[in-house]
PDB file of N, CA and C in Angstrom:
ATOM      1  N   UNK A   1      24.814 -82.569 -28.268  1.00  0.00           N
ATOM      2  CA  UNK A   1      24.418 -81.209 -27.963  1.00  0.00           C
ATOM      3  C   UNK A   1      25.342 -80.203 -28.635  1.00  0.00           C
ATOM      4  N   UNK A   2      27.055 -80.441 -28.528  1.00  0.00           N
ATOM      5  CA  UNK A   2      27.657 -79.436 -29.564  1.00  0.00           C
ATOM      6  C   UNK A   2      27.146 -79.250 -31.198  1.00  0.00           C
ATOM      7  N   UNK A   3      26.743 -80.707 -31.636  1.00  0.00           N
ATOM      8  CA  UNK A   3      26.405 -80.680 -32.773  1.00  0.00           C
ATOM      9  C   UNK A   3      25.312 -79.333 -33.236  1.00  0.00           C
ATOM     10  N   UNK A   4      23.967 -79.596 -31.885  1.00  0.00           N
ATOM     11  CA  UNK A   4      23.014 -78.494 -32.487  1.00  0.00           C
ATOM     12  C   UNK A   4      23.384 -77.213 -32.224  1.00  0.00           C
ATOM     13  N   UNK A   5      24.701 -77.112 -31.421  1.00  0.00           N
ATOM     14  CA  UNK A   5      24.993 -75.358 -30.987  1.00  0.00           C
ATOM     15  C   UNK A   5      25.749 -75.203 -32.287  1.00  0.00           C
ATOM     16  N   UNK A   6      26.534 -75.910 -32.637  1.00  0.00           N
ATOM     17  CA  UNK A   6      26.917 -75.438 -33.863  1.00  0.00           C
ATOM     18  C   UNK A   6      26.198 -75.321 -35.550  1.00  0.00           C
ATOM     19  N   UNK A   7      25.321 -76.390 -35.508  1.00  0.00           N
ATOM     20  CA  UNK A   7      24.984 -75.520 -36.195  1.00  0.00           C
ATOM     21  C   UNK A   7      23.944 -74.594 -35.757  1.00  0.00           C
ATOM     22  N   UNK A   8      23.342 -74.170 -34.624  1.00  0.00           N
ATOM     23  CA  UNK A   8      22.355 -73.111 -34.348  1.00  0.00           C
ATOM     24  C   UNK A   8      23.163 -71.928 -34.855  1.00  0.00           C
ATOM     25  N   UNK A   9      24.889 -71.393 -34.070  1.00  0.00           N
ATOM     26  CA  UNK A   9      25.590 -70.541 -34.551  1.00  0.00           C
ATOM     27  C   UNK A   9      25.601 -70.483 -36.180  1.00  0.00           C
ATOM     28  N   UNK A  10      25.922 -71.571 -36.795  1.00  0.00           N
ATOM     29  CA  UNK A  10      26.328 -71.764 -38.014  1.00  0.00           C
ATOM     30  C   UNK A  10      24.969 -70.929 -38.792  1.00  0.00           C
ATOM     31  N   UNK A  11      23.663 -71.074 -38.365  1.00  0.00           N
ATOM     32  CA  UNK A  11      22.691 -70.413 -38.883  1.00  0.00           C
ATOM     33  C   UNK A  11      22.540 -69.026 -38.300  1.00  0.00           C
ATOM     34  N   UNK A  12      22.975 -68.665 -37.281  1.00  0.00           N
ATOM     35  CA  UNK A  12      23.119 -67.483 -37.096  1.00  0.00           C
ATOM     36  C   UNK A  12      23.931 -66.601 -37.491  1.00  0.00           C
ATOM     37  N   UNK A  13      25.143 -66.891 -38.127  1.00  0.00           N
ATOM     38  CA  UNK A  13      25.884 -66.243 -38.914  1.00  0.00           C
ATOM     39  C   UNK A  13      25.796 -66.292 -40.148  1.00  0.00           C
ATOM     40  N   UNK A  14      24.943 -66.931 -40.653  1.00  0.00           N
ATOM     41  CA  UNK A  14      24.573 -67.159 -42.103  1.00  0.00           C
ATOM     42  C   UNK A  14      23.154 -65.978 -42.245  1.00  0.00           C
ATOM     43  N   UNK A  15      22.917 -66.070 -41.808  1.00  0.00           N
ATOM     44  CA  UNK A  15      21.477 -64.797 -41.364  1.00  0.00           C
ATOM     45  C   UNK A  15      22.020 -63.219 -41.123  1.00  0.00           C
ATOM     46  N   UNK A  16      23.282 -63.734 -40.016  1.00  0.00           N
ATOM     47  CA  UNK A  16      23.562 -61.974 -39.889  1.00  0.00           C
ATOM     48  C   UNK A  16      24.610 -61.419 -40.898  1.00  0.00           C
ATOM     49  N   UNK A  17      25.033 -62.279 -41.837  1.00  0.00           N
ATOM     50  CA  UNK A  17      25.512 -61.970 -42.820  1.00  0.00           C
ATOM     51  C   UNK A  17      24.922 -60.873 -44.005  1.00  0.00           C
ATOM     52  N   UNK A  18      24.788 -59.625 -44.303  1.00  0.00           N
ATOM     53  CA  UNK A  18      24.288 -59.087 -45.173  1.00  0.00           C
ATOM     54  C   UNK A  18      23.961 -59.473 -46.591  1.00  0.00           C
ATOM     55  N   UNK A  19      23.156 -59.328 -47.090  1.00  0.00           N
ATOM     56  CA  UNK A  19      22.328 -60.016 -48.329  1.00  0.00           C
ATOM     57  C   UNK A  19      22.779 -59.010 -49.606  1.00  0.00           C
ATOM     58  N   UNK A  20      23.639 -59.133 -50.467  1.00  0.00           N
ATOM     59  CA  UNK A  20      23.736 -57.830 -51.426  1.00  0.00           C
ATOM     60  C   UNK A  20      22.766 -58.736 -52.833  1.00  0.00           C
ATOM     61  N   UNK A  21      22.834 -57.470 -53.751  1.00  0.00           N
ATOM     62  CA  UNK A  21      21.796 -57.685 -54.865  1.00  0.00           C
ATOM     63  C   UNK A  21      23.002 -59.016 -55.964  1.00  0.00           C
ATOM     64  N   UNK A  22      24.213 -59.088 -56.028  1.00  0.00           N
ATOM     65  CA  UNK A  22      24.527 -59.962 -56.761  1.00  0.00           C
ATOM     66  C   UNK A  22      24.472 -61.344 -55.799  1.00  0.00           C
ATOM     67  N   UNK A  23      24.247 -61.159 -54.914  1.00  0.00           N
ATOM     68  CA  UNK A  23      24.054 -62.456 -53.917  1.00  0.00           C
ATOM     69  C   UNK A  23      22.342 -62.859 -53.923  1.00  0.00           C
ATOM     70  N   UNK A  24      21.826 -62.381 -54.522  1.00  0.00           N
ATOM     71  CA  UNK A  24      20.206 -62.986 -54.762  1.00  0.00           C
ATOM     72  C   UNK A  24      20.296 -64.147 -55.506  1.00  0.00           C
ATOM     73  N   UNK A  25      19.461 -65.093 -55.409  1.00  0.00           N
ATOM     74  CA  UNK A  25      19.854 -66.627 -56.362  1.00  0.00           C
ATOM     75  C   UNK A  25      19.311 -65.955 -57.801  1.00  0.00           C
ATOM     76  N   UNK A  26      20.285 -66.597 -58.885  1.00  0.00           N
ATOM     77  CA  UNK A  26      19.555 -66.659 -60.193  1.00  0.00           C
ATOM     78  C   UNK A  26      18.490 -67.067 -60.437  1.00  0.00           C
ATOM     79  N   UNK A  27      18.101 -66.542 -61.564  1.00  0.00           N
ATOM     80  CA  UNK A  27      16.725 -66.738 -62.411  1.00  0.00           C
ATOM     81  C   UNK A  27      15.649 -66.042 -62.876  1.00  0.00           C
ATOM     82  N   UNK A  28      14.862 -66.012 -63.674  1.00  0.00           N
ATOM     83  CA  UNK A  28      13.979 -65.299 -63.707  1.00  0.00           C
ATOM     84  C   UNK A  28      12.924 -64.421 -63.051  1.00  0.00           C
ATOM     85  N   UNK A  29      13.454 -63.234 -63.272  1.00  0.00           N
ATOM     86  CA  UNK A  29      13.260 -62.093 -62.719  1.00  0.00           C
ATOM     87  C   UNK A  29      14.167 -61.269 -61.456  1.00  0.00           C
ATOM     88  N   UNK A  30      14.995 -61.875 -61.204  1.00  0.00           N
ATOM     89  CA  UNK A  30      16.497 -61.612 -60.535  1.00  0.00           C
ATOM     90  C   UNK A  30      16.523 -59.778 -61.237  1.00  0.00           C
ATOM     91  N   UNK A  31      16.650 -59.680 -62.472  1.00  0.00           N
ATOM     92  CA  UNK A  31      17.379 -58.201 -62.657  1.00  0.00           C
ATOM     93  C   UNK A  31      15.844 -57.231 -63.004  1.00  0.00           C
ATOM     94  N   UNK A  32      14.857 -57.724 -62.906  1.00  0.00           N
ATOM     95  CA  UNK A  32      13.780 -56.965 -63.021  1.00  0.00           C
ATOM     96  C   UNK A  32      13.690 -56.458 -60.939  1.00  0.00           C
ATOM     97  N   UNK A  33      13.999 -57.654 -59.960  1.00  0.00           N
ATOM     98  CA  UNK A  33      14.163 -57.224 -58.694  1.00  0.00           C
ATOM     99  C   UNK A  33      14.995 -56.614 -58.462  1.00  0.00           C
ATOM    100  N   UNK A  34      15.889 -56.570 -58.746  1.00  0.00           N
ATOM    101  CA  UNK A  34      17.675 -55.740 -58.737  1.00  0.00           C
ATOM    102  C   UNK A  34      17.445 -54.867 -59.021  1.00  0.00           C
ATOM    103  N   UNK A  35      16.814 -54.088 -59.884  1.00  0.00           N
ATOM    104  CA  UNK A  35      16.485 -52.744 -60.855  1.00  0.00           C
ATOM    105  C   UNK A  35      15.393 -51.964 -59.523  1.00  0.00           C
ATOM    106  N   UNK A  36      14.228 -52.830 -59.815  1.00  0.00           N
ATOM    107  CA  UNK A  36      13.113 -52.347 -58.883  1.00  0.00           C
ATOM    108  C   UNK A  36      12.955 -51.793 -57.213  1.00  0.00           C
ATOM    109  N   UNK A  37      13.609 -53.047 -56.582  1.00  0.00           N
ATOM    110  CA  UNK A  37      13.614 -53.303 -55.602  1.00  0.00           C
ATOM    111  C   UNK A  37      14.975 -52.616 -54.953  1.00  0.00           C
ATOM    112  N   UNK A  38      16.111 -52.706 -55.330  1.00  0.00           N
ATOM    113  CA  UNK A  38      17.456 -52.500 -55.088  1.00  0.00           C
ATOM    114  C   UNK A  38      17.864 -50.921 -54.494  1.00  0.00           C
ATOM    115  N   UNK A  39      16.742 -50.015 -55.605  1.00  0.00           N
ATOM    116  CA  UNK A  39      16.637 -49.139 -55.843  1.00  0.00           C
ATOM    117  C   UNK A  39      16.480 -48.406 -54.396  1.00  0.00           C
ATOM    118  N   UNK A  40      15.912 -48.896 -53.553  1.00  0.00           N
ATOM    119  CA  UNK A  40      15.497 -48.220 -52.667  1.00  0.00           C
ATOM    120  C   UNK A  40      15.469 -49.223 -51.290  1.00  0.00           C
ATOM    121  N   UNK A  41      15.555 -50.415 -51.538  1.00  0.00           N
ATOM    122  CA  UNK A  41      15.909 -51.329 -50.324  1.00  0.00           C
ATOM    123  C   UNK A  41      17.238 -51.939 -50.509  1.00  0.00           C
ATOM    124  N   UNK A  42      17.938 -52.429 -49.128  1.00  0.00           N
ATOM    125  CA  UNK A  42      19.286 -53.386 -49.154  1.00  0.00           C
ATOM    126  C   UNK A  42      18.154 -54.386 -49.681  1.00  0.00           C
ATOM    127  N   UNK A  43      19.270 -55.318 -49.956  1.00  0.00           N
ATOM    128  CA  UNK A  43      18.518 -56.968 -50.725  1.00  0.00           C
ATOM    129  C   UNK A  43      18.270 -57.535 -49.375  1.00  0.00           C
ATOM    130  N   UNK A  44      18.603 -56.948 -48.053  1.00  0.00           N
ATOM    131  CA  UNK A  44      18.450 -58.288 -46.555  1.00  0.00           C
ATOM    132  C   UNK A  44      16.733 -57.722 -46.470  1.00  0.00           C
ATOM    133  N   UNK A  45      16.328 -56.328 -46.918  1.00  0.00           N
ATOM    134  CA  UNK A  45      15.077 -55.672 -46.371  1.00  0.00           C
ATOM    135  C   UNK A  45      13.748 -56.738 -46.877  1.00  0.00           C
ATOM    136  N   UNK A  46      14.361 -57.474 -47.978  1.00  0.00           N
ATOM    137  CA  UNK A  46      13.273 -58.546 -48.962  1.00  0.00           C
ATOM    138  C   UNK A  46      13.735 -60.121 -48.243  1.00  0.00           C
ATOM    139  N   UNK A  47      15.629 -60.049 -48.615  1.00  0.00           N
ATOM    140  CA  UNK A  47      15.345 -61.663 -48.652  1.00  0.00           C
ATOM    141  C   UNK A  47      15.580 -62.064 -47.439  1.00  0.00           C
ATOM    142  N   UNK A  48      15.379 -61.586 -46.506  1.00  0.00           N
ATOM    143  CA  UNK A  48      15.190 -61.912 -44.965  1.00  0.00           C
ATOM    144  C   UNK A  48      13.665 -62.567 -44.610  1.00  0.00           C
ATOM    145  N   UNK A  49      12.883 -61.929 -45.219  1.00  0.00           N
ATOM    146  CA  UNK A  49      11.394 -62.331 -45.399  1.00  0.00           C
ATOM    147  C   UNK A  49      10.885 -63.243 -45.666  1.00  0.00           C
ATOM    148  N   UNK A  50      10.400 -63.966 -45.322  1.00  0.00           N
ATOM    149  CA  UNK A  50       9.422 -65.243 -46.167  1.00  0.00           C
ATOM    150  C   UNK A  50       7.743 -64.740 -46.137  1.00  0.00           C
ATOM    151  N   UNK A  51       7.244 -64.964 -47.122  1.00  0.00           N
ATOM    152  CA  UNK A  51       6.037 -65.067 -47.496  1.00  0.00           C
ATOM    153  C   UNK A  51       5.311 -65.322 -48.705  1.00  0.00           C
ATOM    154  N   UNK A  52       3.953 -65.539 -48.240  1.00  0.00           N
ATOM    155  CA  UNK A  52       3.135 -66.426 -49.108  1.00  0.00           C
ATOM    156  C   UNK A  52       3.404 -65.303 -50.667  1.00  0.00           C
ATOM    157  N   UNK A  53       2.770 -66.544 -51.859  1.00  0.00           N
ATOM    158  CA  UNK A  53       2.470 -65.631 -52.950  1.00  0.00           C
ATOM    159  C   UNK A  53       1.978 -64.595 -52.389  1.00  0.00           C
ATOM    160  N   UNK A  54       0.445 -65.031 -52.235  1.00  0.00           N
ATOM    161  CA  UNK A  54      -0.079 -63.749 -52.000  1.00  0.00           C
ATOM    162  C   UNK A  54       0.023 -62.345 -50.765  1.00  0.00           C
ATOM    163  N   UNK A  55       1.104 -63.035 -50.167  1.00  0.00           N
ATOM    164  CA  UNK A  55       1.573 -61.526 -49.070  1.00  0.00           C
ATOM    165  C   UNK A  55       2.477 -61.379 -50.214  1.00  0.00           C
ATOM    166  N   UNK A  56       3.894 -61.615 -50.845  1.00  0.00           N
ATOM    167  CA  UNK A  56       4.555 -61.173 -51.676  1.00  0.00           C
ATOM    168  C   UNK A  56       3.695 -59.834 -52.398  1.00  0.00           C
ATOM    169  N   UNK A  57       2.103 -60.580 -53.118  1.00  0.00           N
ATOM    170  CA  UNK A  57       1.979 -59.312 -53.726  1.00  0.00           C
ATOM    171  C   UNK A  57       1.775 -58.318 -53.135  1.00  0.00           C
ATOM    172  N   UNK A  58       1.218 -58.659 -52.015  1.00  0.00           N
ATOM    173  CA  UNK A  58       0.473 -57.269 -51.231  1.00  0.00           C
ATOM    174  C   UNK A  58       1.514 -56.263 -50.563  1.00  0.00           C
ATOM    175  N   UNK A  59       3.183 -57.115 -50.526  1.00  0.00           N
ATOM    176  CA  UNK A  59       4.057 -56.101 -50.593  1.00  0.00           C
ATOM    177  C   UNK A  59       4.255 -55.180 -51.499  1.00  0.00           C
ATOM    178  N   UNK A  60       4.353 -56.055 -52.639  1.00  0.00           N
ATOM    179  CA  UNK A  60       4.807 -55.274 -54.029  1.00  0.00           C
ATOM    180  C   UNK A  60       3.553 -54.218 -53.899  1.00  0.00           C
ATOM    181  N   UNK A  61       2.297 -54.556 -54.093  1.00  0.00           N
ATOM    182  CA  UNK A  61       1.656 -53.564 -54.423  1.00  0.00           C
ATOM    183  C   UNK A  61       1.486 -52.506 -53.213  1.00  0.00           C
ATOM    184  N   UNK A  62       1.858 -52.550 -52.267  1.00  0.00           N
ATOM    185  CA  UNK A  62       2.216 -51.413 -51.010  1.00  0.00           C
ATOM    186  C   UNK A  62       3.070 -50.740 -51.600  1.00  0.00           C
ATOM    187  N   UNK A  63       4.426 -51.438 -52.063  1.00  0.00           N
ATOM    188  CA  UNK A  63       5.537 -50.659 -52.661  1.00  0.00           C
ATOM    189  C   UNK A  63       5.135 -50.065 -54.150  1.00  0.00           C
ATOM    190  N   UNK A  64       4.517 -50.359 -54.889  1.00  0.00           N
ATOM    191  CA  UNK A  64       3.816 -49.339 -55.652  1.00  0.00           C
ATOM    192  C   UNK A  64       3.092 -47.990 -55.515  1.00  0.00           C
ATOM    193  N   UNK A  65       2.515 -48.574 -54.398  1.00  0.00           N
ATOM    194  CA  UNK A  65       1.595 -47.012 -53.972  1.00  0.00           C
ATOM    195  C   UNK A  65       2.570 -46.514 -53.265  1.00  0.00           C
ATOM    196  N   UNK A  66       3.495 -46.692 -52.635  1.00  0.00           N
ATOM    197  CA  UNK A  66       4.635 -45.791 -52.229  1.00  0.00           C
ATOM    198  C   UNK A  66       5.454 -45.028 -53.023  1.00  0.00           C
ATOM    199  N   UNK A  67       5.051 -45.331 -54.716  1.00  0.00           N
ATOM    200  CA  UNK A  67       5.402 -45.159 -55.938  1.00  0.00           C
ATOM    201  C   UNK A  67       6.695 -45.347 -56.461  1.00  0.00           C
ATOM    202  N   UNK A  68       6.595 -46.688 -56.138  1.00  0.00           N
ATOM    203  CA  UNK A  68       7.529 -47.647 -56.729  1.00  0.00           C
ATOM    204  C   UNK A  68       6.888 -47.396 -58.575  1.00  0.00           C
ATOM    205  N   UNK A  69       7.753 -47.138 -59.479  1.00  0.00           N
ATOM    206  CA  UNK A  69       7.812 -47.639 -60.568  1.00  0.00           C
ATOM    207  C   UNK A  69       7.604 -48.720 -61.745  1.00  0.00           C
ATOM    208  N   UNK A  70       6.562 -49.564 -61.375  1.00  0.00           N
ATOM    209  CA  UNK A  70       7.200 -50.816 -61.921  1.00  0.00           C
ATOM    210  C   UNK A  70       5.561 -51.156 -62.959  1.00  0.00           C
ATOM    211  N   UNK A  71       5.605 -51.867 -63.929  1.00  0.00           N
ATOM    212  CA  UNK A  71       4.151 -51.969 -64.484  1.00  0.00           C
ATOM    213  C   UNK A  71       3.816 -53.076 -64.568  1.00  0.00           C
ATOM    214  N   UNK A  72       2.492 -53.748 -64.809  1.00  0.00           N
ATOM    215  CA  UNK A  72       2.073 -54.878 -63.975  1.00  0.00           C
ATOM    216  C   UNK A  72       2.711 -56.079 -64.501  1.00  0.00           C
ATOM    217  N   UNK A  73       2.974 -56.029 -65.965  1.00  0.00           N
ATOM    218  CA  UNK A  73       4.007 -57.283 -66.129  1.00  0.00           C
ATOM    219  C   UNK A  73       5.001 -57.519 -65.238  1.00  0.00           C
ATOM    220  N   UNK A  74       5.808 -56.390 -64.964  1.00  0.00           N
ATOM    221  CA  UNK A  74       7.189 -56.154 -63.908  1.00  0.00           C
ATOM    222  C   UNK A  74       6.483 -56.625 -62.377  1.00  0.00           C
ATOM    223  N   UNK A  75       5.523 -56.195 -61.770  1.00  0.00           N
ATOM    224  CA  UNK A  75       4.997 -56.780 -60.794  1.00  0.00           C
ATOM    225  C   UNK A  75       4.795 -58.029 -60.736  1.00  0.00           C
ATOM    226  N   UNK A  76       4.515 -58.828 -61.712  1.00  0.00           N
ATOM    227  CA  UNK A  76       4.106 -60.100 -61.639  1.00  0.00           C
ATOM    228  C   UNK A  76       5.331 -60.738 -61.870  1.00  0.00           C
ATOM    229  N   UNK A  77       6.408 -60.403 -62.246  1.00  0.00           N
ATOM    230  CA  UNK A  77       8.082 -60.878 -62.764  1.00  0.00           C
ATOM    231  C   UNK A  77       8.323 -61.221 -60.995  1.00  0.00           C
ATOM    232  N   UNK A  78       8.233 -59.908 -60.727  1.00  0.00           N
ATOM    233  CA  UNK A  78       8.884 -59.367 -59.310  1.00  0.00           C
ATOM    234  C   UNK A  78       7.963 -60.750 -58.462  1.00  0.00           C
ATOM    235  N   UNK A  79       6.885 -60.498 -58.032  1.00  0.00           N
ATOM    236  CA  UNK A  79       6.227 -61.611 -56.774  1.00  0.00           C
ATOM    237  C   UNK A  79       6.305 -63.043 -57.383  1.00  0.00           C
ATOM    238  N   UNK A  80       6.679 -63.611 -58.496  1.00  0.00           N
ATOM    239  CA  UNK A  80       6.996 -64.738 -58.867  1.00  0.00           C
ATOM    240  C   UNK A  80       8.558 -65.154 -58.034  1.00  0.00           C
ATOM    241  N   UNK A  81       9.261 -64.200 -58.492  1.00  0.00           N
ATOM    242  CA  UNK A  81      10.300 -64.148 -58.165  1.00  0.00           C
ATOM    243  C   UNK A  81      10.815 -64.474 -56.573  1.00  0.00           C
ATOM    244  N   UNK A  82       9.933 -63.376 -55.970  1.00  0.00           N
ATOM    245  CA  UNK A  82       9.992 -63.260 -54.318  1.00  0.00           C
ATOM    246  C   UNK A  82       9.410 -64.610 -53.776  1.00  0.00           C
ATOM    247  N   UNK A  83       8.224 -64.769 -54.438  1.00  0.00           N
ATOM    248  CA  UNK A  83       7.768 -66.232 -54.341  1.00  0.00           C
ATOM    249  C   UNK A  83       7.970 -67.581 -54.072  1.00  0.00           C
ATOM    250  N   UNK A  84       9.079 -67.503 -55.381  1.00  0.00           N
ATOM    251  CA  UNK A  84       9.971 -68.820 -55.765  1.00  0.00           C
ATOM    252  C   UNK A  84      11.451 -68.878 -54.805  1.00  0.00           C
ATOM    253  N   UNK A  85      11.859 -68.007 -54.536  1.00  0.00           N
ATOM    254  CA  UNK A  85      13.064 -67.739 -53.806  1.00  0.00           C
ATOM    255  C   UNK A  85      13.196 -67.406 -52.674  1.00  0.00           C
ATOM    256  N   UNK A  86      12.271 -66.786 -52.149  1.00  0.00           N
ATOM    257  CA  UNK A  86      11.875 -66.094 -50.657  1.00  0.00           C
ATOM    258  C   UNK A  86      10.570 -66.637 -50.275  1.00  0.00           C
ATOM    259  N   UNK A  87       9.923 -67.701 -49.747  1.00  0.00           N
ATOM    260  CA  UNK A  87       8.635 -67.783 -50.010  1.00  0.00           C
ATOM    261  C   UNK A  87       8.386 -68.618 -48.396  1.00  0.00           C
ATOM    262  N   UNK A  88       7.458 -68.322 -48.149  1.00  0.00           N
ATOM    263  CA  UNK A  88       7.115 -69.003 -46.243  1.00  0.00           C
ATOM    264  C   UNK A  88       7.579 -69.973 -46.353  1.00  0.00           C
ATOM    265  N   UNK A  89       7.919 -71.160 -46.984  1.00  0.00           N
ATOM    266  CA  UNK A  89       8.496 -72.469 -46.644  1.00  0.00           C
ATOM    267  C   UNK A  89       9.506 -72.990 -47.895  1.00  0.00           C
ATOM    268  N   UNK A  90       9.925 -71.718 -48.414  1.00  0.00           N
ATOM    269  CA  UNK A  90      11.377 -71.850 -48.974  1.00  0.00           C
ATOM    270  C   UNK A  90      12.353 -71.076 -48.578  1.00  0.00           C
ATOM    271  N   UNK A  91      13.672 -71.952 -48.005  1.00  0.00           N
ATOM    272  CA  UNK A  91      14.861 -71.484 -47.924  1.00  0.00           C
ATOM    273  C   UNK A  91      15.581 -71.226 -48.488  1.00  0.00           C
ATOM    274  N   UNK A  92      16.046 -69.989 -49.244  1.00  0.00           N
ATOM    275  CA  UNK A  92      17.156 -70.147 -49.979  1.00  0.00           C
ATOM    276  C   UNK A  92      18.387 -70.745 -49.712  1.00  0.00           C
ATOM    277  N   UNK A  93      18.907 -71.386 -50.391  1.00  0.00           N
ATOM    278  CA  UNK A  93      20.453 -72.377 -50.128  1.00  0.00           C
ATOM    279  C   UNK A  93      21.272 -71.736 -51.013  1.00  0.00           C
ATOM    280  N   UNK A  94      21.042 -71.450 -51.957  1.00  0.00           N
ATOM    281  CA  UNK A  94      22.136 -70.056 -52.926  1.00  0.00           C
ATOM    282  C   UNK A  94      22.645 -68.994 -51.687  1.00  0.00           C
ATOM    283  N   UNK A  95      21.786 -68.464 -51.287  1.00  0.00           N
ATOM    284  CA  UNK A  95      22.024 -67.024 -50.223  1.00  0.00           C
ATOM    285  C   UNK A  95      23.269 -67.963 -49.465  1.00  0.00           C
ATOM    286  N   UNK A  96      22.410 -69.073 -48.438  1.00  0.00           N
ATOM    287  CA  UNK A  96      23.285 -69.135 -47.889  1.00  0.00           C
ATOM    288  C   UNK A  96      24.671 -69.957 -48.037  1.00  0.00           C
ATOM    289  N   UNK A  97      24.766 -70.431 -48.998  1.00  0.00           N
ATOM    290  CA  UNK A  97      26.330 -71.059 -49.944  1.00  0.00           C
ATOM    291  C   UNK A  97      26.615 -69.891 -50.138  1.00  0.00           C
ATOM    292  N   UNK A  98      26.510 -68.922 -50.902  1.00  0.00           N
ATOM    293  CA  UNK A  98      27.179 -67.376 -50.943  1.00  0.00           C
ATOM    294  C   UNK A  98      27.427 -66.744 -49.751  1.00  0.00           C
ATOM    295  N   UNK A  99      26.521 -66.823 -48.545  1.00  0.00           N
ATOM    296  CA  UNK A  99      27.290 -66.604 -47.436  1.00  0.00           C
ATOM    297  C   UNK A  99      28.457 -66.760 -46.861  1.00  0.00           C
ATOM    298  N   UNK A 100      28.760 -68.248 -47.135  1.00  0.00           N
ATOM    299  CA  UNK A 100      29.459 -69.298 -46.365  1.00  0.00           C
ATOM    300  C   UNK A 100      30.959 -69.035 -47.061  1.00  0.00           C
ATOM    301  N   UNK A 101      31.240 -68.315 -48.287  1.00  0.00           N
ATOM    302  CA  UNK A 101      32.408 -68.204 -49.251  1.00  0.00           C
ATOM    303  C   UNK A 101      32.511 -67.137 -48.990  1.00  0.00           C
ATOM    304  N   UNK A 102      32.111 -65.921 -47.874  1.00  0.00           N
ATOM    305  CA  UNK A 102      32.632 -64.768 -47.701  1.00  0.00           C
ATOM    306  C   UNK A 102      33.618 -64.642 -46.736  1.00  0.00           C
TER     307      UNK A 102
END
């Protein structure tokens, strides 16, 4: 039973840990989100989130008509991105190894 309280804590401090934009995992489309996204959200407002491709887009394109900046190549960079890294049944393990070294 200590085992699962610790790590239950252990995930709870890995969560309430703040998310900054050089703490997003690498890869493609990382600085097209950094640019876009950064701009106007903390990085916890995205990578706290999980969701499908297709909710990803229907964020992005909410955040467009809120007149977000971005043109549809950059949109499609961006929800690949959110996708692959933030996605309903992916965890990032970058975030939280960068957590864990703060």
């Amino acid at each position: 039973m200590k085992t699962l309280s610790a790590i239950a804590l252990s995930a709870f401090l890995i969560s309430a840990t703040p998310t900054f934009a050089e703490d997003l995992p690498n890869g493609a489309g990382k600085d097209v989100v950094v640019k876009a996204c950064t701009s106007c959200h903390d990085a916890d407002s995205f990578a706290s989130q999980r969701h499908t491709k297709e909710e990803w887009k229907a964020v992005v394109d909410t955040m467009i008509g809120y007149g977000a900046e971005v043109t549809e190549e950059q949109s499609a960079v961006i929800v690949e991105y959110l996708a692959k890294n933030f996605g309903r049944s992916n965890v990032s393990a970058k975030i939280s190894a960068t957590h864990r070294q703060r």
